[in-house]
C-alpha atoms as a PDB file:
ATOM      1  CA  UNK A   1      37.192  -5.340 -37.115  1.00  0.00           C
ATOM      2  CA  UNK A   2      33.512  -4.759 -37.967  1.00  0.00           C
ATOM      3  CA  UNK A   3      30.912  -3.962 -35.475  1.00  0.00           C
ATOM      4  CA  UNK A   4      29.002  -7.392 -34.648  1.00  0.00           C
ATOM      5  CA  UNK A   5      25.458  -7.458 -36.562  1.00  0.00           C
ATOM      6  CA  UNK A   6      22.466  -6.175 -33.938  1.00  0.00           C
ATOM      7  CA  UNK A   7      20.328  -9.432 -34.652  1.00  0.00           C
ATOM      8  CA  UNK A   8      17.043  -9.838 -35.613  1.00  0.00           C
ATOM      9  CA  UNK A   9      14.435  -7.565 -34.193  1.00  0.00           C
ATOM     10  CA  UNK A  10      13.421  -8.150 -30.465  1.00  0.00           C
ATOM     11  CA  UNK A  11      11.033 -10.905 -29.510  1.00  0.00           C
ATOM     12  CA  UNK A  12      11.848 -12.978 -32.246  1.00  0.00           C
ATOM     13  CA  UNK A  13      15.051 -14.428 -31.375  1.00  0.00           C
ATOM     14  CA  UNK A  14      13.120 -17.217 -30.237  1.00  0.00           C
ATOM     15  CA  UNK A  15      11.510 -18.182 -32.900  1.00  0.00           C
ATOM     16  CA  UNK A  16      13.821 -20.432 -34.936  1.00  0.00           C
ATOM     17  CA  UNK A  17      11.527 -19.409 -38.492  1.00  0.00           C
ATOM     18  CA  UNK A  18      12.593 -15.578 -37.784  1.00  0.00           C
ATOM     19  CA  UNK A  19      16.375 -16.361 -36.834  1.00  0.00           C
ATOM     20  CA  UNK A  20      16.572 -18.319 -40.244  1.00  0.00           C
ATOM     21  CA  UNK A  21      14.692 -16.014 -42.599  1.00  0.00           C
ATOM     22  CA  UNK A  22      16.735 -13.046 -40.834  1.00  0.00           C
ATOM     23  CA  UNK A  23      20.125 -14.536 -41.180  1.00  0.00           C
ATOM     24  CA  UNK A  24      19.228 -16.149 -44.455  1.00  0.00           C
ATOM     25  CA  UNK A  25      18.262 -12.866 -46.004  1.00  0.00           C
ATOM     26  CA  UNK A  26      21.690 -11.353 -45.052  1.00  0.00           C
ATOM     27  CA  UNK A  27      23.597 -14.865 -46.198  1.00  0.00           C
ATOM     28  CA  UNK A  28      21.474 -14.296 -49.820  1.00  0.00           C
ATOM     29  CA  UNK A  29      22.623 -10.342 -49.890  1.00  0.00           C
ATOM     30  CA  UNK A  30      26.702 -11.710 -49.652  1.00  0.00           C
ATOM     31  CA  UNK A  31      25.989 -14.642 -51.756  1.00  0.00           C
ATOM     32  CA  UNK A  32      24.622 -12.314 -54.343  1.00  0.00           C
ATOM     33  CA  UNK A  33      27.213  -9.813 -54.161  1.00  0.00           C
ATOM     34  CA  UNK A  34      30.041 -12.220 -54.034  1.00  0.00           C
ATOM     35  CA  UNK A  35      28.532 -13.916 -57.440  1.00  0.00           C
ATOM     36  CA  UNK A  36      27.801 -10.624 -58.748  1.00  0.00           C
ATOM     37  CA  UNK A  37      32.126 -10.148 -58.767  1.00  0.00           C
ATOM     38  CA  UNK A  38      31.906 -13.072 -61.534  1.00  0.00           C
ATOM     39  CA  UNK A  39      29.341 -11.898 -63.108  1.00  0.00           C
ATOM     40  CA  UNK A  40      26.925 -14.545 -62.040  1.00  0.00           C
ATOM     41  CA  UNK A  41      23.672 -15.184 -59.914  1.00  0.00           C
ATOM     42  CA  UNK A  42      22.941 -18.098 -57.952  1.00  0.00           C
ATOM     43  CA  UNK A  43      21.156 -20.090 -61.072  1.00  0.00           C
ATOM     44  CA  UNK A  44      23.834 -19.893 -63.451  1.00  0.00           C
ATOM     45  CA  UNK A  45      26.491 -20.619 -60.624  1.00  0.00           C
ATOM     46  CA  UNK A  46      24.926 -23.525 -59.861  1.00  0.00           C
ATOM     47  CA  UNK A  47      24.103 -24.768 -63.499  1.00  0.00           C
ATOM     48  CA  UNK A  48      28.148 -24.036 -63.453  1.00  0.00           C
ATOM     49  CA  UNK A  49      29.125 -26.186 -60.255  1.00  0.00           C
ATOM     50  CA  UNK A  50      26.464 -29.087 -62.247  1.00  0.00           C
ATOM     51  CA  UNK A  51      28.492 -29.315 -65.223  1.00  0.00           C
ATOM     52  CA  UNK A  52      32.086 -29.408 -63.303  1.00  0.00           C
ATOM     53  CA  UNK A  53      32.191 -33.142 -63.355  1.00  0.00           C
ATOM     54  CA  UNK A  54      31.388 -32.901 -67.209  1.00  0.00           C
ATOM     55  CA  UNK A  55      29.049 -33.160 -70.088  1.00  0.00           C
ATOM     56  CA  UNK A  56      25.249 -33.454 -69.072  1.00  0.00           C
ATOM     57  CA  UNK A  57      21.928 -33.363 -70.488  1.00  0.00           C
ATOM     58  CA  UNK A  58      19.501 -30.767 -70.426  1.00  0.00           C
ATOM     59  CA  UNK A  59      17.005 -32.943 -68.203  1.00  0.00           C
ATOM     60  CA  UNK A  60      19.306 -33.716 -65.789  1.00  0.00           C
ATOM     61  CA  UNK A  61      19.838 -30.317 -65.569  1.00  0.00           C
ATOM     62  CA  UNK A  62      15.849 -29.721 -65.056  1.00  0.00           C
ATOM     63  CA  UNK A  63      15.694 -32.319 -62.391  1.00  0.00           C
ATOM     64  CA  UNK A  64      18.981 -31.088 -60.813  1.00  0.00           C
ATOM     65  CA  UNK A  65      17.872 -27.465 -60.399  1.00  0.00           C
ATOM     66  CA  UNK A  66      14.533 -28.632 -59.550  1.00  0.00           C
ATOM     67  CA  UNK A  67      13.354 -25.720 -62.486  1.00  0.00           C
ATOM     68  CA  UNK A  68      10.535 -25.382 -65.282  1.00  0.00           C
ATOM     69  CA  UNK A  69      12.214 -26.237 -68.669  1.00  0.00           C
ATOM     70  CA  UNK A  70      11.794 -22.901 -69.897  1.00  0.00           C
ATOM     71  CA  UNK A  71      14.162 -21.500 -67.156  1.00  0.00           C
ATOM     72  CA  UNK A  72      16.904 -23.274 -67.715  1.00  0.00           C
ATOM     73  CA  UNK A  73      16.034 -22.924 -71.687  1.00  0.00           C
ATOM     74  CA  UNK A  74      16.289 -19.085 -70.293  1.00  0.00           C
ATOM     75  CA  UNK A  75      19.321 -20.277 -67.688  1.00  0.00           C
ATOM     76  CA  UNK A  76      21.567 -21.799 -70.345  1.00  0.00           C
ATOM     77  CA  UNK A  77      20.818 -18.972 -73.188  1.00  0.00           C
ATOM     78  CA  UNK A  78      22.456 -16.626 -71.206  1.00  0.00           C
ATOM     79  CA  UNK A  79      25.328 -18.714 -69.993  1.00  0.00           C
ATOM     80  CA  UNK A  80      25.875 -19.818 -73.979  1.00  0.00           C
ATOM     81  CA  UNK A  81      26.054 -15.924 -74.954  1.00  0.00           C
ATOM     82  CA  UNK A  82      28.748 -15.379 -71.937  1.00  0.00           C
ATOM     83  CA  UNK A  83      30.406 -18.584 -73.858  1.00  0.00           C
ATOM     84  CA  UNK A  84      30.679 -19.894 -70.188  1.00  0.00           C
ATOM     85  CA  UNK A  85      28.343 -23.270 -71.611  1.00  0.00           C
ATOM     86  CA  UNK A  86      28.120 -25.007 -74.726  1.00  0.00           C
ATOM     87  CA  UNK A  87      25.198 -26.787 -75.934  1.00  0.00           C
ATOM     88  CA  UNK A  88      25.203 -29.740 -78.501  1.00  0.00           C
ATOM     89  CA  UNK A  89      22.832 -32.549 -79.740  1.00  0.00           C
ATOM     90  CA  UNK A  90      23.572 -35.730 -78.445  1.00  0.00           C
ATOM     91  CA  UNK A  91      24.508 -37.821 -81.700  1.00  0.00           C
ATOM     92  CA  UNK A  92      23.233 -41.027 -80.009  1.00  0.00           C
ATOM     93  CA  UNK A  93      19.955 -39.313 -79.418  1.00  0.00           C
ATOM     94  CA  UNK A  94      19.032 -36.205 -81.911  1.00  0.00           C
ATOM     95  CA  UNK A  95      16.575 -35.189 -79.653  1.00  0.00           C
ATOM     96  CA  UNK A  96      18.480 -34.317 -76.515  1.00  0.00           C
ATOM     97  CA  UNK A  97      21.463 -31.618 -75.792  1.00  0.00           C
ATOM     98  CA  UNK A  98      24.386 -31.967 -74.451  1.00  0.00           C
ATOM     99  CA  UNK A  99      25.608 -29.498 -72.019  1.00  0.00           C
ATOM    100  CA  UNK A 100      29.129 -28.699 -71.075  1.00  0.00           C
ATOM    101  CA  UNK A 101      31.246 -26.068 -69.642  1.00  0.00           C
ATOM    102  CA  UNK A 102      33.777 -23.912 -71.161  1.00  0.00           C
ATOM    103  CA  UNK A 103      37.133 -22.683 -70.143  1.00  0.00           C
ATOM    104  CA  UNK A 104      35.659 -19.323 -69.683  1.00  0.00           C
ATOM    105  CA  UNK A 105      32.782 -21.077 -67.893  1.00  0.00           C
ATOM    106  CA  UNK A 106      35.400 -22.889 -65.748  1.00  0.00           C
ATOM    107  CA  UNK A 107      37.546 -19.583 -64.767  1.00  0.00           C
ATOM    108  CA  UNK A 108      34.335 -17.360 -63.866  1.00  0.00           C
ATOM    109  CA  UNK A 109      33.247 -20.349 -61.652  1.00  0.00           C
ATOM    110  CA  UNK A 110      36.806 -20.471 -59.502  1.00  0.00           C
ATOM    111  CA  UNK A 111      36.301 -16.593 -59.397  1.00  0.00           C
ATOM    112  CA  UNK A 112      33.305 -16.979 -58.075  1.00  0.00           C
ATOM    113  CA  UNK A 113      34.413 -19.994 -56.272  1.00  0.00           C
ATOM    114  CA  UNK A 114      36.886 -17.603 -54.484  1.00  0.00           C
ATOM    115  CA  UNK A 115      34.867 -14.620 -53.450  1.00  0.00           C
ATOM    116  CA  UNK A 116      32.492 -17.722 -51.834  1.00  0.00           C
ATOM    117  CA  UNK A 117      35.395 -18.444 -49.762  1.00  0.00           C
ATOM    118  CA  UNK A 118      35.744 -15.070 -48.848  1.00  0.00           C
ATOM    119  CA  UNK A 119      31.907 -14.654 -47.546  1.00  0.00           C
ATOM    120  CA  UNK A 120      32.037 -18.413 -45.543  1.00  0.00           C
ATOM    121  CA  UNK A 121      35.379 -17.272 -43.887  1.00  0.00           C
ATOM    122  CA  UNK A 122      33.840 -14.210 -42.917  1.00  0.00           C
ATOM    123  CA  UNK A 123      30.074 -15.002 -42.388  1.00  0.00           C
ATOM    124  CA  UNK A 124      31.305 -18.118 -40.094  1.00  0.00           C
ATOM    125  CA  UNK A 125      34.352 -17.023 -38.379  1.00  0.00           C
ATOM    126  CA  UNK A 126      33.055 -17.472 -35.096  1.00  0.00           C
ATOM    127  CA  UNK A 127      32.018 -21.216 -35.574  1.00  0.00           C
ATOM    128  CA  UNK A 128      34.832 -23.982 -35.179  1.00  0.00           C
ATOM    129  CA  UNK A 129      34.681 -26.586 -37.831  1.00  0.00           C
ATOM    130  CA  UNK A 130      32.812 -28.281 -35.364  1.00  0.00           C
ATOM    131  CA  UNK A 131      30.552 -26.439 -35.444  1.00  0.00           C
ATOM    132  CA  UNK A 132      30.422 -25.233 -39.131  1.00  0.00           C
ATOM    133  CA  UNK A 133      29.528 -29.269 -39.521  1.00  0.00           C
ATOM    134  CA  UNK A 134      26.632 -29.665 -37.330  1.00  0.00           C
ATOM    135  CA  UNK A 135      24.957 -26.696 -38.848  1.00  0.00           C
ATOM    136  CA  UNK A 136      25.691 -28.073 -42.106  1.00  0.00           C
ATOM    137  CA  UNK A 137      24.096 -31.495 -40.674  1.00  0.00           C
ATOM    138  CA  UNK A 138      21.230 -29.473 -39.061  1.00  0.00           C
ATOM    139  CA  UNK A 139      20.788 -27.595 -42.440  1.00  0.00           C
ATOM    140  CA  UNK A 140      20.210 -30.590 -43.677  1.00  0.00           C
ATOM    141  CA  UNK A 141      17.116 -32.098 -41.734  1.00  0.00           C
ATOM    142  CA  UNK A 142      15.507 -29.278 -42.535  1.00  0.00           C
ATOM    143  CA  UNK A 143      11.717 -30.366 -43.966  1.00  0.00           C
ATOM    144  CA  UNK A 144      11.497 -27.626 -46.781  1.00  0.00           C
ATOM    145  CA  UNK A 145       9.591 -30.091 -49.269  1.00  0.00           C
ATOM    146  CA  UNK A 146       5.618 -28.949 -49.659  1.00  0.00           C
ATOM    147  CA  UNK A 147       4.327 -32.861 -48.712  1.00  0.00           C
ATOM    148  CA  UNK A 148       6.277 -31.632 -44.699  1.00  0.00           C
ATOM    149  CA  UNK A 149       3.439 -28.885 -44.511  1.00  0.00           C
ATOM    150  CA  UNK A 150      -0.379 -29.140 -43.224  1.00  0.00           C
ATOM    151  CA  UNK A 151      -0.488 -25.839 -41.955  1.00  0.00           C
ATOM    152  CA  UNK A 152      -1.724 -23.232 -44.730  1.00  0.00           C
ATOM    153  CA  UNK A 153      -3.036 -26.511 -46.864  1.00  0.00           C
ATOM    154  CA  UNK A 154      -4.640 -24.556 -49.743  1.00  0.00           C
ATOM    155  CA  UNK A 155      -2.906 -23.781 -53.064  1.00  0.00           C
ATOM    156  CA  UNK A 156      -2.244 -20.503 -52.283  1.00  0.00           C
ATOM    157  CA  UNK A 157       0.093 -21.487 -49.103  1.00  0.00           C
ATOM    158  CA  UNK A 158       1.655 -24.160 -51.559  1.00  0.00           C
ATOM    159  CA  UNK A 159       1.923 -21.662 -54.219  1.00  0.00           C
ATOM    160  CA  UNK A 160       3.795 -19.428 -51.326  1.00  0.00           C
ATOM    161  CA  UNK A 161       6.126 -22.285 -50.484  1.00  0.00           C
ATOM    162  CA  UNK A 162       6.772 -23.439 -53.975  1.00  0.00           C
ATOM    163  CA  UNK A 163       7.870 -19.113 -54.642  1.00  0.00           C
ATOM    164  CA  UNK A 164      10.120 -19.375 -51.208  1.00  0.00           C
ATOM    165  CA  UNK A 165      11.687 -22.724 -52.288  1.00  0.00           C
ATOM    166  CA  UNK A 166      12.863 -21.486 -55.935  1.00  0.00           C
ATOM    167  CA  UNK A 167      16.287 -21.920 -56.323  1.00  0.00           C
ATOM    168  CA  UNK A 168      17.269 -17.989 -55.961  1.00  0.00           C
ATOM    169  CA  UNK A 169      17.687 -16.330 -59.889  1.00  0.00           C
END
């Protein structure tokens, strides 16, 4: 069994910010790596896990990812030239594409699906499912949108927060 992780630095195990950006930098680092085994990054994984259900547009993608146009653009290029995505014009409406997954697309995602599984069974083995849910729930009430913020009010703290809330390339 491996030795348990030290913690964050002294003094600032009580500060919640510091226990989250410390254990979320080490959660990044194994979601990275365990992507990184299909050959993905977080971005196209979760353009992937969008398309799952089926065909989409491009801006549902955009609002979806919560990204620029021109990253996805960037996003799907690469996914198209792994043949993992396929991109068509929507013959109701010239103007929009189509975007769908392929089988390849399909098989690197459940690769990457599995070495996910391996990180959560590891990264939360101490936590019941009990637990696993109310972190999940407190996850979730998290205020991460810029409108929660008044401290740091000028553009460059927005600026700051809009870098920190990117969905991670």
């Amino acid at each position: 069994m491996a030795a348990k992780d030290a913690g964050p630095p002294d003094g600032s195990a009580d500060r919640l910010c510091f226990l989250l950006a410390y254990h979320g930098g080490i959660t990044d680092t194994l979601l990275r790596r365990a992507l990184g085994v299909a050959g993905l990054t977080p971005r196209h994984s979760m353009t992937l896990m969008l398309l799952t259900d089926g065909p989409v547009t491009q801006k549902s993608l955009i609002e979806a990812l919560g990204v620029d146009p021109s990253i996805l653009v960037s996003l799907l290029n690469d996914l198209e030239r792994d043949d993992l995505v396929h991109r068509r014009r929507d013959p109701a409406d010239r103007r929009r594409h189509i975007v769908e997954i392929t089988p390849e697309g399909t098989a690197r995602l459940e690769s990457a699906d599995s070495a996910l599984d391996t990180v959560e069974r590891e990264l939360f083995a101490d936590l019941s499912e009990r637990e696993r849910t109310a972190l999940r729930k407190a996850l979730g009430k998290l205020r991460t949108s810029p409108e929660d913020f008044s401290c740091g009010g000028d553009e460059a703290g927005q600026a700051d927060h809009a870098a920190a809330t990117r969905l991670p390339g």
